[in-house]
C-alpha atoms as a PDB file:
ATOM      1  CA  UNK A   1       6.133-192.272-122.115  1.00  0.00           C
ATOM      2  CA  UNK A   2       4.084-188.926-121.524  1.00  0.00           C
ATOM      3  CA  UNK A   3       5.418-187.694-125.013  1.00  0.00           C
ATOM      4  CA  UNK A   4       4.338-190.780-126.642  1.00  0.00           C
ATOM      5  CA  UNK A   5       0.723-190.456-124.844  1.00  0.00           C
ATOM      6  CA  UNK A   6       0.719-186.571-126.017  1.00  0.00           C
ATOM      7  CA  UNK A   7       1.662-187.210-129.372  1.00  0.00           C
ATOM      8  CA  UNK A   8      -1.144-190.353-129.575  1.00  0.00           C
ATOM      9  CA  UNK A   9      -3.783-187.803-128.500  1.00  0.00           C
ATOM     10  CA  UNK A  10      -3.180-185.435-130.765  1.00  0.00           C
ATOM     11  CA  UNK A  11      -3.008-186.826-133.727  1.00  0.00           C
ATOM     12  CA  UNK A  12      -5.903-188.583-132.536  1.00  0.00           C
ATOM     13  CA  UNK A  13      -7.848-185.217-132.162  1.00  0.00           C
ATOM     14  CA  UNK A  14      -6.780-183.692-135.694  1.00  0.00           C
ATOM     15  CA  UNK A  15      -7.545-186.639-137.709  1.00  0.00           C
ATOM     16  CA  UNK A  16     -11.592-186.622-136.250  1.00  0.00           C
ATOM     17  CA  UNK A  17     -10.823-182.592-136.473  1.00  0.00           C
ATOM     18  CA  UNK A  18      -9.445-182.897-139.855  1.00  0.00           C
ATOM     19  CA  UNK A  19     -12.242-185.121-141.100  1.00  0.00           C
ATOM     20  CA  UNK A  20     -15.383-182.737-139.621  1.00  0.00           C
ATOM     21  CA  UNK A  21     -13.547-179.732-141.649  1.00  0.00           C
ATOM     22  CA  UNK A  22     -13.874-181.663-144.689  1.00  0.00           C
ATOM     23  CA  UNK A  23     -17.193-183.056-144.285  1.00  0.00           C
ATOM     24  CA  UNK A  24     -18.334-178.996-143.647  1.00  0.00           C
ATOM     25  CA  UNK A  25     -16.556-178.123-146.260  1.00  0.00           C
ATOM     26  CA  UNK A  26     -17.584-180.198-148.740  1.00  0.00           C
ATOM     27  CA  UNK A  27     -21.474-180.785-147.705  1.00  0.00           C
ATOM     28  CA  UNK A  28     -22.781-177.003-146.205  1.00  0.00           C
ATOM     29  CA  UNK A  29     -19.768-174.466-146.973  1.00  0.00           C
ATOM     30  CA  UNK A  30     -19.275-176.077-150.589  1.00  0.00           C
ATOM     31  CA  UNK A  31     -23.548-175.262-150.916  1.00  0.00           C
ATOM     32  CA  UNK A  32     -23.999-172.456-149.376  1.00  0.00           C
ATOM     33  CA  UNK A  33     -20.982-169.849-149.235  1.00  0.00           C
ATOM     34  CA  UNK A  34     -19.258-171.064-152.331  1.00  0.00           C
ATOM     35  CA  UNK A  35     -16.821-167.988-152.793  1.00  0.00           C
ATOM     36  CA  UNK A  36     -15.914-168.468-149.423  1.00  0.00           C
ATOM     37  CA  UNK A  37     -15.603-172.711-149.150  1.00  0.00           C
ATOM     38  CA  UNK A  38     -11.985-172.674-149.718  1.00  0.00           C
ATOM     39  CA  UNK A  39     -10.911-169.559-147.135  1.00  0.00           C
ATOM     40  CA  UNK A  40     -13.104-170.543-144.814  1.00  0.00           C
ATOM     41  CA  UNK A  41     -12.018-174.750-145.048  1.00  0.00           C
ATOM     42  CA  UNK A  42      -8.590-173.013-145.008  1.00  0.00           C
ATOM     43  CA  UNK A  43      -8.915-171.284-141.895  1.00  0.00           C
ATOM     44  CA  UNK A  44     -10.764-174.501-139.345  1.00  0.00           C
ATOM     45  CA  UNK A  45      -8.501-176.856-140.947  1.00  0.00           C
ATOM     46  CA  UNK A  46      -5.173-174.607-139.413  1.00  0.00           C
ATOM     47  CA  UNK A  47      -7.268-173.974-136.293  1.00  0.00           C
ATOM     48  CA  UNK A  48      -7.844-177.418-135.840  1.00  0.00           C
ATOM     49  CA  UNK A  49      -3.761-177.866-135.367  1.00  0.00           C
ATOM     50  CA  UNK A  50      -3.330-175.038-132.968  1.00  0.00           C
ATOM     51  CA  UNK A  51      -6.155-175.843-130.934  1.00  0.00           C
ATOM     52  CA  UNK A  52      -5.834-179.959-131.126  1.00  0.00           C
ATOM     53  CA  UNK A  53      -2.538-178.668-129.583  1.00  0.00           C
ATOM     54  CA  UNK A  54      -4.046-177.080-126.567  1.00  0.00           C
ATOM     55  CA  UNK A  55      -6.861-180.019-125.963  1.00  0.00           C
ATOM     56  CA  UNK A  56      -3.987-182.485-126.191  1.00  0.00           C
ATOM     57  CA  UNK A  57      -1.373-180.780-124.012  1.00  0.00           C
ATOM     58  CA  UNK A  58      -4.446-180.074-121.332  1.00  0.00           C
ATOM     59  CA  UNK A  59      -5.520-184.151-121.441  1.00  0.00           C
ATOM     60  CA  UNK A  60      -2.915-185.710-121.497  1.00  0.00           C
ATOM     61  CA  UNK A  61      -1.070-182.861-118.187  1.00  0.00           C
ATOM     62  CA  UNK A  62      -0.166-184.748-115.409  1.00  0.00           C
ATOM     63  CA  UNK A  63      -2.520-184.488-111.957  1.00  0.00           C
ATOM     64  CA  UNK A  64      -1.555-183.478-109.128  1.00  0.00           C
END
């Protein structure tokens, strides 16, 4: 049941992560650093997976 709650969590986290990259990068990075919009949307959108990892894993650790 703990896997199921971790798993729930973070896919919770990257979809509302997912969808503030996207809304940056299409309404200031898209505007304002054009060159850079895709690297840039690249880079949050993989460190929203490795750190939704970390947020999830610490929520959802067991209390002791």
């Amino acid at each position: 049941m703990q896997a199921t709650r971790l798993l729930a969590v973070y896919l919770l986290i990257i979809a509302v992560g997912v969808a503030i990259v996207v809304a940056t990068g299409l309404l200031v990075l898209d505007r304002s650093y054009h060159s850079m919009s895709v690297t840039i949307s690249i880079f949050l959108y993989f460190a929203v997976f490795f750190f939704g990892w970390k947020l999830a894993v610490r929520l959802t650790a067991p209390r002791h």
